[in-house]
PDB file of N, CA and C in Angstrom:
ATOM      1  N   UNK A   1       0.849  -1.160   0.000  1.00  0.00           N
ATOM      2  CA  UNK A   1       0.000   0.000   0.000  1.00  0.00           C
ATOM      3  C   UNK A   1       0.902   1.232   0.000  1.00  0.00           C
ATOM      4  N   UNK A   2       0.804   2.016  -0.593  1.00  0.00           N
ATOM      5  CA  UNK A   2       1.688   3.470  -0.993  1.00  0.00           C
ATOM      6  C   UNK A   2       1.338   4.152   0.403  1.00  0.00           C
ATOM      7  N   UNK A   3       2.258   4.966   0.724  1.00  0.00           N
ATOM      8  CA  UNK A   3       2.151   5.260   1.736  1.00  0.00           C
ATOM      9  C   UNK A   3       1.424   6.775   1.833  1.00  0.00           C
ATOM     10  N   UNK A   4       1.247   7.278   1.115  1.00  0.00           N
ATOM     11  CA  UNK A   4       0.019   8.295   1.302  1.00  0.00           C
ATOM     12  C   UNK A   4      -1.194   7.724   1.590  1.00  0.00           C
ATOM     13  N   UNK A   5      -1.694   6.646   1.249  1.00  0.00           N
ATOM     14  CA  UNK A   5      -2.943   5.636   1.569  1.00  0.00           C
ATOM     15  C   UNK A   5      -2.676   5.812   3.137  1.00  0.00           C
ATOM     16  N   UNK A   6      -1.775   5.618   3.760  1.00  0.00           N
ATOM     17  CA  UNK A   6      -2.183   4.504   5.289  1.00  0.00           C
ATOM     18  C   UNK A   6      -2.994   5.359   6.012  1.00  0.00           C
ATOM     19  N   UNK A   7      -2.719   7.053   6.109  1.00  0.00           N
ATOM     20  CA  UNK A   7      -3.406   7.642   7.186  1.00  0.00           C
ATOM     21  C   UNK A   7      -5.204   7.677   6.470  1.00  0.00           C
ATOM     22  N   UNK A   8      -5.172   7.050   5.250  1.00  0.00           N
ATOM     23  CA  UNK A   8      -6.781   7.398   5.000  1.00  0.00           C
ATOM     24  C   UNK A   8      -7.435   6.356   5.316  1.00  0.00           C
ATOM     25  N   UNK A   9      -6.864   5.100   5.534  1.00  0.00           N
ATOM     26  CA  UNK A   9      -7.189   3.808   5.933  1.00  0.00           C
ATOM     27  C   UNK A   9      -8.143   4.397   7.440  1.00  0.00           C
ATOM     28  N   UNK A  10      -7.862   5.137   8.537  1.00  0.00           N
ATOM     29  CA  UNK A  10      -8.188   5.490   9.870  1.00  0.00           C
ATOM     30  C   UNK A  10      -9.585   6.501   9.113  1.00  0.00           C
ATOM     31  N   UNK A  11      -9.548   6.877   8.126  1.00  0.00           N
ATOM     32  CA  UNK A  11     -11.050   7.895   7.849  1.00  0.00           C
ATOM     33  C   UNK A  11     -12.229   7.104   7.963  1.00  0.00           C
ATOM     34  N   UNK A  12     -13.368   7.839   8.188  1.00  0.00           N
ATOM     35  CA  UNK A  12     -14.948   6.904   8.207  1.00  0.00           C
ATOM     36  C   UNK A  12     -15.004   7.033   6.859  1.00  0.00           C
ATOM     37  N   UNK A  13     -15.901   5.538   6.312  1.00  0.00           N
ATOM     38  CA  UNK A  13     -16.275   5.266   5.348  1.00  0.00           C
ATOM     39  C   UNK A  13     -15.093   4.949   4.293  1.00  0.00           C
ATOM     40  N   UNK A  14     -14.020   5.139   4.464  1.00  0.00           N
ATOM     41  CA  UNK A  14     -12.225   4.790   3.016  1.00  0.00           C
ATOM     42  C   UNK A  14     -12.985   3.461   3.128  1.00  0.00           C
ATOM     43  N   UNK A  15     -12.445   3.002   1.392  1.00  0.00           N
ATOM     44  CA  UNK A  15     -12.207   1.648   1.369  1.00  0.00           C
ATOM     45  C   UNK A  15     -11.173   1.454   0.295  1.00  0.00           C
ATOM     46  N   UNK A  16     -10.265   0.932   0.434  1.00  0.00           N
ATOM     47  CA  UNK A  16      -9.115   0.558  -0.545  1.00  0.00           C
ATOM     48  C   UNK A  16      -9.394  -0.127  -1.402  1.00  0.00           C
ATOM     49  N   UNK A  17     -10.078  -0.094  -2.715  1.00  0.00           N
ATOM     50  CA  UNK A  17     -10.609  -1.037  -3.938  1.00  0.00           C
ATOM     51  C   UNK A  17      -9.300  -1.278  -4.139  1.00  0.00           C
ATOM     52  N   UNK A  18      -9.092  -2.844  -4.308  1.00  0.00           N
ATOM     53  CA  UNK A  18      -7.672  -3.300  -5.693  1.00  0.00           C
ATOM     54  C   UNK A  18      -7.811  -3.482  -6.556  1.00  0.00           C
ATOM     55  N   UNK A  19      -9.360  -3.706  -7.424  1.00  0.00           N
ATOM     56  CA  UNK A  19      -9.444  -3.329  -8.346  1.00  0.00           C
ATOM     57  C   UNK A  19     -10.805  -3.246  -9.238  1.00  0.00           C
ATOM     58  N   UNK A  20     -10.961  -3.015 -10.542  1.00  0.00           N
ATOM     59  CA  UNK A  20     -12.495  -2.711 -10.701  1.00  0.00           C
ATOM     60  C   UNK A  20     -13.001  -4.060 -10.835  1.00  0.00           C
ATOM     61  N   UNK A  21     -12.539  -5.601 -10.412  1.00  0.00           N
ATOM     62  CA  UNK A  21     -13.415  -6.296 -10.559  1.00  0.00           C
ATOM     63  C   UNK A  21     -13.934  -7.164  -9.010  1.00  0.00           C
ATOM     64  N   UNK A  22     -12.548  -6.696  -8.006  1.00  0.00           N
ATOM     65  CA  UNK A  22     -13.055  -6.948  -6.535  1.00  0.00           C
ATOM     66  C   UNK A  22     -14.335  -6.167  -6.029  1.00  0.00           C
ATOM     67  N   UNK A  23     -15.237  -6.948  -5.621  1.00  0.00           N
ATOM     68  CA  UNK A  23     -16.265  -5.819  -4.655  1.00  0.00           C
ATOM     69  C   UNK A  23     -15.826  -5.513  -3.093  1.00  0.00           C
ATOM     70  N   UNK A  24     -16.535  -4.652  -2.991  1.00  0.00           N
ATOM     71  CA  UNK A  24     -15.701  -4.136  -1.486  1.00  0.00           C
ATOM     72  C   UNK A  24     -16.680  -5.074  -0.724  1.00  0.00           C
ATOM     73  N   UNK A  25     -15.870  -4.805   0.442  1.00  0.00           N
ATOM     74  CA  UNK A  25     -17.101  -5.837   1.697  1.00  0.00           C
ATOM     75  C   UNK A  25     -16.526  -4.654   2.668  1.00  0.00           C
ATOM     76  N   UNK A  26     -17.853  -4.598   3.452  1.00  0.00           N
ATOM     77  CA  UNK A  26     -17.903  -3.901   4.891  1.00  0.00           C
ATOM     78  C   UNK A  26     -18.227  -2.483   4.982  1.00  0.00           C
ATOM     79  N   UNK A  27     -17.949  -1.444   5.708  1.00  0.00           N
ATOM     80  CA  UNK A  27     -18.692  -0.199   5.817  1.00  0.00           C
ATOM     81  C   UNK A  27     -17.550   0.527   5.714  1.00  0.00           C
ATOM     82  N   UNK A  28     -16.399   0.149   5.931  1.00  0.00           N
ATOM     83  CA  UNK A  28     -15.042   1.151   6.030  1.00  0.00           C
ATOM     84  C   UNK A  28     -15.329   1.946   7.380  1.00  0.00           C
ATOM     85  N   UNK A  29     -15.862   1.420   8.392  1.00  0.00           N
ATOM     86  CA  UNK A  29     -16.296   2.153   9.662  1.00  0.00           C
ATOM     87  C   UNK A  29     -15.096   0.765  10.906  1.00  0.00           C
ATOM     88  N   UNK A  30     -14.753  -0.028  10.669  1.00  0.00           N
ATOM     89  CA  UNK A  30     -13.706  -0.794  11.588  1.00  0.00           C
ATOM     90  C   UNK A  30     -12.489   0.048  11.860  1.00  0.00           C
ATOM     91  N   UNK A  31     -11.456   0.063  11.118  1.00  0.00           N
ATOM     92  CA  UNK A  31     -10.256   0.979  11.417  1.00  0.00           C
ATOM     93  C   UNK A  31     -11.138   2.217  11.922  1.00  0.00           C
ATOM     94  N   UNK A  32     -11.591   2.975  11.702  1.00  0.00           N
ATOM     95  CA  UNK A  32     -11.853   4.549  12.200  1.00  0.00           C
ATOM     96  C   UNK A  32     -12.493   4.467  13.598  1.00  0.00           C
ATOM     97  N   UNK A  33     -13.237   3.278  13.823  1.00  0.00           N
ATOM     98  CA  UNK A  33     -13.476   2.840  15.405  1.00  0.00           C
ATOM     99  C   UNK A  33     -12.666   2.488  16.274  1.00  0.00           C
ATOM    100  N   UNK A  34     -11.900   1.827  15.705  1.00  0.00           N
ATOM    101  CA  UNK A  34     -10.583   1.359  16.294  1.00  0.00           C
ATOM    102  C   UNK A  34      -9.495   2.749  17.006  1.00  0.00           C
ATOM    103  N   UNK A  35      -9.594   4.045  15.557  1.00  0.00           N
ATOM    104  CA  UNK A  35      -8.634   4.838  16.151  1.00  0.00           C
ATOM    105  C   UNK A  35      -9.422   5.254  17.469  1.00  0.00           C
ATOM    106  N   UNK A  36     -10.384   5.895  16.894  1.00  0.00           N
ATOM    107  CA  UNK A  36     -11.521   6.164  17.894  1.00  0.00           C
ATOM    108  C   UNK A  36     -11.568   6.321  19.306  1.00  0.00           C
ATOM    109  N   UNK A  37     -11.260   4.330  19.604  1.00  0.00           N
ATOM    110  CA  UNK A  37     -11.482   4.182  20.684  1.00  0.00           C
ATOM    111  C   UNK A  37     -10.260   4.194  21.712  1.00  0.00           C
ATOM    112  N   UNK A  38      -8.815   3.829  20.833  1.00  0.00           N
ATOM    113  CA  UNK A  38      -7.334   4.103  20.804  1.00  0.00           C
ATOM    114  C   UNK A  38      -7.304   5.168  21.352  1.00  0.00           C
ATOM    115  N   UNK A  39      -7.951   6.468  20.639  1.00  0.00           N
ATOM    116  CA  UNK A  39      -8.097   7.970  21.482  1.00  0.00           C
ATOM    117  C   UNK A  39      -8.184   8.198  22.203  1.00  0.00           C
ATOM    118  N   UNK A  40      -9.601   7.757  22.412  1.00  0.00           N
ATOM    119  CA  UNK A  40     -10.342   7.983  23.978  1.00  0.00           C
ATOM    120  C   UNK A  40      -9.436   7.530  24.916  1.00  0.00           C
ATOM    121  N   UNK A  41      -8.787   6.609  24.933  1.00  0.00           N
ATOM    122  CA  UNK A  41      -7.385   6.321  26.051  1.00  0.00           C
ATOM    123  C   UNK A  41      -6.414   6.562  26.089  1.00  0.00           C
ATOM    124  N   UNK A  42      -6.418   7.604  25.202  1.00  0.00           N
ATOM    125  CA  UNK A  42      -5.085   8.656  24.955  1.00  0.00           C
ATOM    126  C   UNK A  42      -3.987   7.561  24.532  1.00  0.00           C
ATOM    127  N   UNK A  43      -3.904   6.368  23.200  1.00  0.00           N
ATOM    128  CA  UNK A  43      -3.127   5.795  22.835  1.00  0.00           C
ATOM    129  C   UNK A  43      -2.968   6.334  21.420  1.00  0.00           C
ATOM    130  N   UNK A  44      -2.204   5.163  20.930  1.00  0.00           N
ATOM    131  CA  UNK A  44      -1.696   5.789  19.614  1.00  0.00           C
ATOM    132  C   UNK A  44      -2.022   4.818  18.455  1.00  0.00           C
ATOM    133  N   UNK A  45      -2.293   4.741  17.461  1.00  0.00           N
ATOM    134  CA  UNK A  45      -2.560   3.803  16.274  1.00  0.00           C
ATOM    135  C   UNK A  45      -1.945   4.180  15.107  1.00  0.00           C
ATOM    136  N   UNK A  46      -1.377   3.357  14.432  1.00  0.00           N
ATOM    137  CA  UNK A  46      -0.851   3.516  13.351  1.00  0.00           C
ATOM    138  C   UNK A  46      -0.920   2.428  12.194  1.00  0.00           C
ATOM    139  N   UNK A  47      -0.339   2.152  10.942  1.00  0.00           N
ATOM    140  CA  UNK A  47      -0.591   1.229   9.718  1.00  0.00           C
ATOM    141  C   UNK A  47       0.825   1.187   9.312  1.00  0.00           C
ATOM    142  N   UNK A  48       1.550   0.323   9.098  1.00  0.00           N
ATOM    143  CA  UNK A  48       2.953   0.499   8.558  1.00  0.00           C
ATOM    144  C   UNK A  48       2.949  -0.470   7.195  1.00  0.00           C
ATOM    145  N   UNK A  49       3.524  -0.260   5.909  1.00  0.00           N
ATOM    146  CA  UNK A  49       3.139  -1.103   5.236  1.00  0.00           C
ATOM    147  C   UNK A  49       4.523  -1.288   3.993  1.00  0.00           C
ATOM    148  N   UNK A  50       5.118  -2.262   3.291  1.00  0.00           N
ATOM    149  CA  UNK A  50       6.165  -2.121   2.640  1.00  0.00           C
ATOM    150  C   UNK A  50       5.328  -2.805   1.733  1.00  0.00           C
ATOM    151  N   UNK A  51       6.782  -2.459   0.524  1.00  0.00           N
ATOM    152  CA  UNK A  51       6.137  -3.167  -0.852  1.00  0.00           C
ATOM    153  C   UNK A  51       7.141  -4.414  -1.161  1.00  0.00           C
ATOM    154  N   UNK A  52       6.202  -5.263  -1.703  1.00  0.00           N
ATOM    155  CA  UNK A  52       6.536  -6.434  -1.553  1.00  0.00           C
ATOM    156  C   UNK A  52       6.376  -6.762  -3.698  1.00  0.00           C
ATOM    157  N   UNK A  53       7.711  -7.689  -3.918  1.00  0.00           N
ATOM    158  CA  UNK A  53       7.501  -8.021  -5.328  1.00  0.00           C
ATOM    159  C   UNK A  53       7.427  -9.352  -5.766  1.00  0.00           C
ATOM    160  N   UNK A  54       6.585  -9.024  -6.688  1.00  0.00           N
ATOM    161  CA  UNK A  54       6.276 -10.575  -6.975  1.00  0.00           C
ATOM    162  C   UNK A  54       7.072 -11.367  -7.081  1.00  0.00           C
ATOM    163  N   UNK A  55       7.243 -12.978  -6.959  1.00  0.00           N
ATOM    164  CA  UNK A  55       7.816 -13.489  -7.050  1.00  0.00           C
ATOM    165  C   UNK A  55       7.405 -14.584  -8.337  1.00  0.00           C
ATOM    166  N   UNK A  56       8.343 -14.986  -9.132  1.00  0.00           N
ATOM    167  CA  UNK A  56       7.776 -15.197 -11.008  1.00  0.00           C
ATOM    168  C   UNK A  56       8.030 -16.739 -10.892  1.00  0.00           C
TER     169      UNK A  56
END
């Protein structure tokens, strides 16, 4: 995942399509609850993500 993506992953409603023939599943409301509730206890959340290449 490119890393301008990760902090939108934590928004209400994002959903990361991979592509136009996957359908999405879910509300895109999990991660943003998660930071949410991370907050409210004054913690911290984050997404770290590398790129990975195919292997042929």
């Amino acid at each position: 995942m490119p890393k301008e993506l990760l902090k939108k992953i934590f928004e209400k409603f994002y959903q990361l399509k991979r592509s136009k023939f996957e359908k999405l599943r879910g509300s895109g409301l999990g991660l943003f609850l998660a930071s949410e509730i991370v907050a409210l206890y004054r913690g911290n959340i984050w997404a770290e993500s590398k790129v990975c290449e195919a292997h042929s």
